[in-house]
N, C-alpha and C. Protein backbone atom coordinates (compact mmCIF):
# COMPACT_ATOMS: atom_id res chain seq x y z
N UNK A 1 8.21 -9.69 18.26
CA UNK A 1 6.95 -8.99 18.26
C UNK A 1 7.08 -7.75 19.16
N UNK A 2 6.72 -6.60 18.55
CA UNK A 2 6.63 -5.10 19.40
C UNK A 2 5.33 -5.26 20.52
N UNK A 3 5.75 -4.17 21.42
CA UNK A 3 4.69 -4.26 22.79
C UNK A 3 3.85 -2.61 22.51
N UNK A 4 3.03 -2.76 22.07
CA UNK A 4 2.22 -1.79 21.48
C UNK A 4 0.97 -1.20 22.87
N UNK A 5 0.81 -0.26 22.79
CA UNK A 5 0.09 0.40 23.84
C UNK A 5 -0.91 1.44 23.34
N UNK A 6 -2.66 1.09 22.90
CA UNK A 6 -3.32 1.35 22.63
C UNK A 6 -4.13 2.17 23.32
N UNK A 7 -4.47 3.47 23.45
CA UNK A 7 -5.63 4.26 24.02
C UNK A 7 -6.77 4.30 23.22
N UNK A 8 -7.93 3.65 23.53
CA UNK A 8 -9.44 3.76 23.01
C UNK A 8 -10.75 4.55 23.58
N UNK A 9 -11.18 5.01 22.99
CA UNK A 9 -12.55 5.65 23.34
C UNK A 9 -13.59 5.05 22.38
N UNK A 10 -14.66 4.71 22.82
CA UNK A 10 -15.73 3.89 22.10
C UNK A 10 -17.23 4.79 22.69
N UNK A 11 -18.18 5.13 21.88
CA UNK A 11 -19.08 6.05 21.64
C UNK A 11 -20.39 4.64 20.74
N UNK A 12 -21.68 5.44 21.45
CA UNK A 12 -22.59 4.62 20.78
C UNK A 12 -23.27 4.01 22.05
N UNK A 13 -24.01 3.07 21.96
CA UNK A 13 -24.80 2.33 23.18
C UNK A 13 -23.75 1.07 23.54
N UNK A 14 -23.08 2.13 24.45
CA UNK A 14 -21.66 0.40 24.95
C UNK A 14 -21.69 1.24 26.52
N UNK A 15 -22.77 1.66 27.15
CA UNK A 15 -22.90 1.16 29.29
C UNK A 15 -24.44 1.24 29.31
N UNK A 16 -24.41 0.07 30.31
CA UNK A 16 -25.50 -0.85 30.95
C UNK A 16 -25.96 -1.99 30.12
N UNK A 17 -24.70 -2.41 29.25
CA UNK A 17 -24.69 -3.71 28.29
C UNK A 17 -23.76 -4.55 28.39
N UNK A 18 -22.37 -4.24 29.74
CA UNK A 18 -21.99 -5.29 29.74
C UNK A 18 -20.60 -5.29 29.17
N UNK A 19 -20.64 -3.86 28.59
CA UNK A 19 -19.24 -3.60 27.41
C UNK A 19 -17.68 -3.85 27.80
N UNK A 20 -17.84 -3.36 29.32
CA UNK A 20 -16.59 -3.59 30.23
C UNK A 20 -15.95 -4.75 30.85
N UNK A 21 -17.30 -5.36 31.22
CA UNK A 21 -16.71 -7.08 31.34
C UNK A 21 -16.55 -8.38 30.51
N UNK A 22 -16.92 -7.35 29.04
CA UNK A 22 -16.50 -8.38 27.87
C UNK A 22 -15.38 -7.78 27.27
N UNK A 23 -14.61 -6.57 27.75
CA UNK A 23 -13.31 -6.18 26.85
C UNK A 23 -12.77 -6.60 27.97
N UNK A 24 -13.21 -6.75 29.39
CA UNK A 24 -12.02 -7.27 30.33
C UNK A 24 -11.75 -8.96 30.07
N UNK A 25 -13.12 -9.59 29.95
CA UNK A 25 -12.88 -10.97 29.14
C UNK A 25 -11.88 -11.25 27.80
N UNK A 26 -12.33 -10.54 27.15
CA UNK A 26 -11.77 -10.68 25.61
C UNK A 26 -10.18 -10.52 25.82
N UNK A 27 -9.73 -9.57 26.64
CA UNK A 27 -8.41 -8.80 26.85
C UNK A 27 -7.62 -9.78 27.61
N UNK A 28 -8.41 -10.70 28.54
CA UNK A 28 -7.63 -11.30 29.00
C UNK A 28 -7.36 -12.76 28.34
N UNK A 29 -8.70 -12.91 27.37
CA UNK A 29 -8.81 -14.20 26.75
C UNK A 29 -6.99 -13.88 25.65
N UNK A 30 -6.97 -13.10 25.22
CA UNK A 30 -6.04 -13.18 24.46
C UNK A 30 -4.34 -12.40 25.07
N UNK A 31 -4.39 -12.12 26.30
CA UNK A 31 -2.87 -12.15 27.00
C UNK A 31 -2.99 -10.89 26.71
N UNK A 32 -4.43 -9.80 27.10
CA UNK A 32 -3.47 -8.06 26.92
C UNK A 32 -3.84 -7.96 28.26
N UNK A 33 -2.71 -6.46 28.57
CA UNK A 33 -2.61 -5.86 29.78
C UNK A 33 -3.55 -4.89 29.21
N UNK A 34 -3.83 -3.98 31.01
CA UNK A 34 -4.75 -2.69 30.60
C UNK A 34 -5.96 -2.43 31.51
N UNK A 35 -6.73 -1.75 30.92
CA UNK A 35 -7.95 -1.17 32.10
C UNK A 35 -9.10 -0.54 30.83
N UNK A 36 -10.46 -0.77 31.40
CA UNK A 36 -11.20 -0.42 31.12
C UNK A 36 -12.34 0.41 31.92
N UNK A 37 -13.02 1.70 31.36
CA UNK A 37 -13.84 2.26 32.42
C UNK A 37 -14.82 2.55 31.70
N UNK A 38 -16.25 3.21 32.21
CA UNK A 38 -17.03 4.10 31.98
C UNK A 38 -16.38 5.49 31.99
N UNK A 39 -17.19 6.26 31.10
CA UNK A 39 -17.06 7.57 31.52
C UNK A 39 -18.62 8.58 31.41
N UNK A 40 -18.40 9.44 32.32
CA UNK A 40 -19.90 10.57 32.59
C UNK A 40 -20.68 10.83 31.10
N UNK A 41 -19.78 11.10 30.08
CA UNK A 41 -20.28 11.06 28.97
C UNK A 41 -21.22 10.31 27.94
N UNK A 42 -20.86 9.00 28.58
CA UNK A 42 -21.85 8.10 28.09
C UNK A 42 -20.83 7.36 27.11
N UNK A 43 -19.45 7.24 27.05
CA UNK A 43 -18.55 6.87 26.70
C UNK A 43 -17.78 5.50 27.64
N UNK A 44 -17.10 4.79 26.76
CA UNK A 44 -16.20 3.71 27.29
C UNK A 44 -15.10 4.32 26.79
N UNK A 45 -14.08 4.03 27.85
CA UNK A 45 -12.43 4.26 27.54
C UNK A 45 -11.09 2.85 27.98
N UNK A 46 -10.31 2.89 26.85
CA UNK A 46 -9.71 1.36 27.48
C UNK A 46 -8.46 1.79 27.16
N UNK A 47 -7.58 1.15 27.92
CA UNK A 47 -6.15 1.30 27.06
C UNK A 47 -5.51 -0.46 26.84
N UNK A 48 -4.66 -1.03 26.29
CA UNK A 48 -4.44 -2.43 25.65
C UNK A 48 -3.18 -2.00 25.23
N UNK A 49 -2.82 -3.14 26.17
CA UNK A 49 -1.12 -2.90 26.06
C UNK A 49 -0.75 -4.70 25.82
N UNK A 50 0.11 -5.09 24.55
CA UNK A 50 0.87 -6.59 24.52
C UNK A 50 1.42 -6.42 22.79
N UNK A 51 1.55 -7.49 22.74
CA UNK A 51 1.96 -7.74 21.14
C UNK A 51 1.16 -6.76 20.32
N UNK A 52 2.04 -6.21 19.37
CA UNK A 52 1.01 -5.27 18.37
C UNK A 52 -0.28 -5.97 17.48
N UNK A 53 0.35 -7.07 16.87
CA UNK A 53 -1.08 -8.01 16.35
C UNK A 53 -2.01 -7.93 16.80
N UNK A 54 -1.64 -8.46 18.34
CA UNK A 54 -3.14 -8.76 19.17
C UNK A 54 -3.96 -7.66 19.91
N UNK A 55 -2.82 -6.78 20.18
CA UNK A 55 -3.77 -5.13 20.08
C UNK A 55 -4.47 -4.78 19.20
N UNK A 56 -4.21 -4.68 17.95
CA UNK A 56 -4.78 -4.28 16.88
C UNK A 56 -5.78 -5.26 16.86
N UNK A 57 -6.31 -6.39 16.96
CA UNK A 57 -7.11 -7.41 16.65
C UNK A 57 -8.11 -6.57 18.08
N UNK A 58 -7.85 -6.38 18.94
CA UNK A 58 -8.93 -6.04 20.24
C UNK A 58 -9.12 -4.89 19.81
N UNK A 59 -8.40 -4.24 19.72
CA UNK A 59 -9.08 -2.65 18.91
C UNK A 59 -10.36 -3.02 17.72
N UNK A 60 -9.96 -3.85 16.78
CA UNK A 60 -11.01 -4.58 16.05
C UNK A 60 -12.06 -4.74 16.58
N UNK A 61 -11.89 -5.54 17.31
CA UNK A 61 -13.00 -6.36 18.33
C UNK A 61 -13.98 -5.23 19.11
N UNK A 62 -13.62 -3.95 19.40
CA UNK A 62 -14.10 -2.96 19.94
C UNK A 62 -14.98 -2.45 19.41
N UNK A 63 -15.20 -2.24 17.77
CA UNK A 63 -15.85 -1.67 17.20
C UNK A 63 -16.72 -2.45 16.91
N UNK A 64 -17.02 -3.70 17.60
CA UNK A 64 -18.13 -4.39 17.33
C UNK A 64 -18.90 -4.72 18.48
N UNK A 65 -18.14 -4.86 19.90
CA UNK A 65 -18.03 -5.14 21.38
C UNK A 65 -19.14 -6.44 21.51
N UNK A 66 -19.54 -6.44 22.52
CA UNK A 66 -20.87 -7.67 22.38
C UNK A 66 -22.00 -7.67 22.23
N UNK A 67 -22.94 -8.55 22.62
CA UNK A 67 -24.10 -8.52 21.88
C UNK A 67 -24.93 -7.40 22.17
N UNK A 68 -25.91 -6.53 21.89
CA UNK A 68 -26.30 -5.71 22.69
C UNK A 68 -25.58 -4.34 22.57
N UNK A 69 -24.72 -3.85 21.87
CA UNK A 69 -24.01 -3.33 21.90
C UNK A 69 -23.82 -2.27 20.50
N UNK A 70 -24.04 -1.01 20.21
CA UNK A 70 -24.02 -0.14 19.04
C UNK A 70 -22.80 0.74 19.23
N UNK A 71 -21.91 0.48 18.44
CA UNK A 71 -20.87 1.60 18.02
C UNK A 71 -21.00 2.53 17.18
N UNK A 72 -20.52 3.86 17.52
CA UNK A 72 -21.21 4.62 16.44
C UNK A 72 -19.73 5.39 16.50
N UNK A 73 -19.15 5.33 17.11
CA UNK A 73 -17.31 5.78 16.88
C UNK A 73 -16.61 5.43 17.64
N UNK A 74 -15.66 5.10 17.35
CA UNK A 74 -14.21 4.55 18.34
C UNK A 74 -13.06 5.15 17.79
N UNK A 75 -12.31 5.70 18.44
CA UNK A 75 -10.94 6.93 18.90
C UNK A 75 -10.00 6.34 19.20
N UNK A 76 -8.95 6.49 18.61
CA UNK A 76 -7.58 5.60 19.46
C UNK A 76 -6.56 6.18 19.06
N UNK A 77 -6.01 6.25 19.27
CA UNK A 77 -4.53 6.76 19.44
C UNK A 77 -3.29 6.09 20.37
N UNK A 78 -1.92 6.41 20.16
CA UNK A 78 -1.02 5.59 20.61
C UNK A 78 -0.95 5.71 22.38
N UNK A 79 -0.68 5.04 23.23
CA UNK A 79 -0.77 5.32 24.54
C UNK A 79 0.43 5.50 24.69
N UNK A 80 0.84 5.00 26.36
CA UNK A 80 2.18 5.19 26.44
C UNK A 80 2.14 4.56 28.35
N UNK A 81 3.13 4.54 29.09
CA UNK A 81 3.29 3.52 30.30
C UNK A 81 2.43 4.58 31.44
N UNK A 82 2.63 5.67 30.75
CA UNK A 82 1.42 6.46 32.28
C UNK A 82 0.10 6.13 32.04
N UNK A 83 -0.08 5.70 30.81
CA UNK A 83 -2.09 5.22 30.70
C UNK A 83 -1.98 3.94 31.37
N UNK A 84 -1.40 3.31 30.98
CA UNK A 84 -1.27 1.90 31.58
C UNK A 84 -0.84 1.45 33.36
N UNK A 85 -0.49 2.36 33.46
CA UNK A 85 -0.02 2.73 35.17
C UNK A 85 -1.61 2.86 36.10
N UNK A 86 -2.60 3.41 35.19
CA UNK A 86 -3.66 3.21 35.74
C UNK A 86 -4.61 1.99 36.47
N UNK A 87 -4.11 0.86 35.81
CA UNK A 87 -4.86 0.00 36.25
C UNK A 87 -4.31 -0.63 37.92
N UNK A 88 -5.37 -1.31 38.41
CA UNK A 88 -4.80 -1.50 39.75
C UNK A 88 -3.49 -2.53 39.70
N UNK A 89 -2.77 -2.45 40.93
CA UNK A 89 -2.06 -3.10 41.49
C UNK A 89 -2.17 -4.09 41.12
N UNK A 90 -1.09 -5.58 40.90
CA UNK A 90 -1.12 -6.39 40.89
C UNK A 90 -2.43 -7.31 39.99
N UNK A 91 -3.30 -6.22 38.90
CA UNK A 91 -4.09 -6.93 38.10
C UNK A 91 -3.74 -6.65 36.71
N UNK A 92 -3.75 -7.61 35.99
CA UNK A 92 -3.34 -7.38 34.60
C UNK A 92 -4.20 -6.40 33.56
N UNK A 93 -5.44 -6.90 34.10
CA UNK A 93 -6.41 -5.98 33.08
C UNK A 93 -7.42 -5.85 34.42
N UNK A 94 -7.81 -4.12 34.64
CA UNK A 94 -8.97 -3.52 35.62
C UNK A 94 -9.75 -3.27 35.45
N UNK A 95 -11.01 -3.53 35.43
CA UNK A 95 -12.16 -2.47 35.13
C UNK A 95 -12.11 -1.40 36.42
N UNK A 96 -12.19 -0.26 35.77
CA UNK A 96 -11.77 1.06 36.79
C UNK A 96 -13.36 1.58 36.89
N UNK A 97 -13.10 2.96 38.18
CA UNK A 97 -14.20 3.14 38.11
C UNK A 97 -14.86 4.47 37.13
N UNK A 98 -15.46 4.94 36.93
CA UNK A 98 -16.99 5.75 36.17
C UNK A 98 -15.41 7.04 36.26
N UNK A 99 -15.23 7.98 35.31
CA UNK A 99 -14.60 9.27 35.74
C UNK A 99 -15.80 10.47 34.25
């Protein structure tokens, strides 16, 4: 299995619902690395790094996020080990802060 490294942007009503500590749940429920944040825009940004399957399945999962939650576009493109360098020290998956 390839180690695939996903950059996401998600658009729509996904902050002050919770969006970040259910892709940090979900991400970890299924063994991905990575980080998730707010951004000023009114945007979520994540990157998801593990098996390509199960990336692609959380990328899935994004465009639906949890309850409470309206997507109205999600952006992704391939990442690479400097997106992923972002998350803190010694945690597998971060929620980072607001940029």
């Amino acid at each position: 299995m390839s180690k695939l490294i996903r950059h996401v942007n998600v658009r729509g009503r996904v902050q002050g619902i919770g969006y970040r500590a259910w892709a940090e749940q979900v991400a970890l429920e299924r063994g991905i690395e990575g980080w998730v944040r707010n951004r000023r825009d009114g945007s979520v940004e994540a990157v998801f790094a593990g098996p390509a399957e199960i990336v692609a399945a959380m990328v899935e999962a994004c465009r639906e996020g949890p309850w409470g939650a309206r997507i109205d576009a999600l952006a992704q493109r391939d990442g690479g080990p400097e997106d992923l360098a972002l998350r803190r020290r010694g945690e597998r998956f971060s929620v980072l802060p607001t940029i």
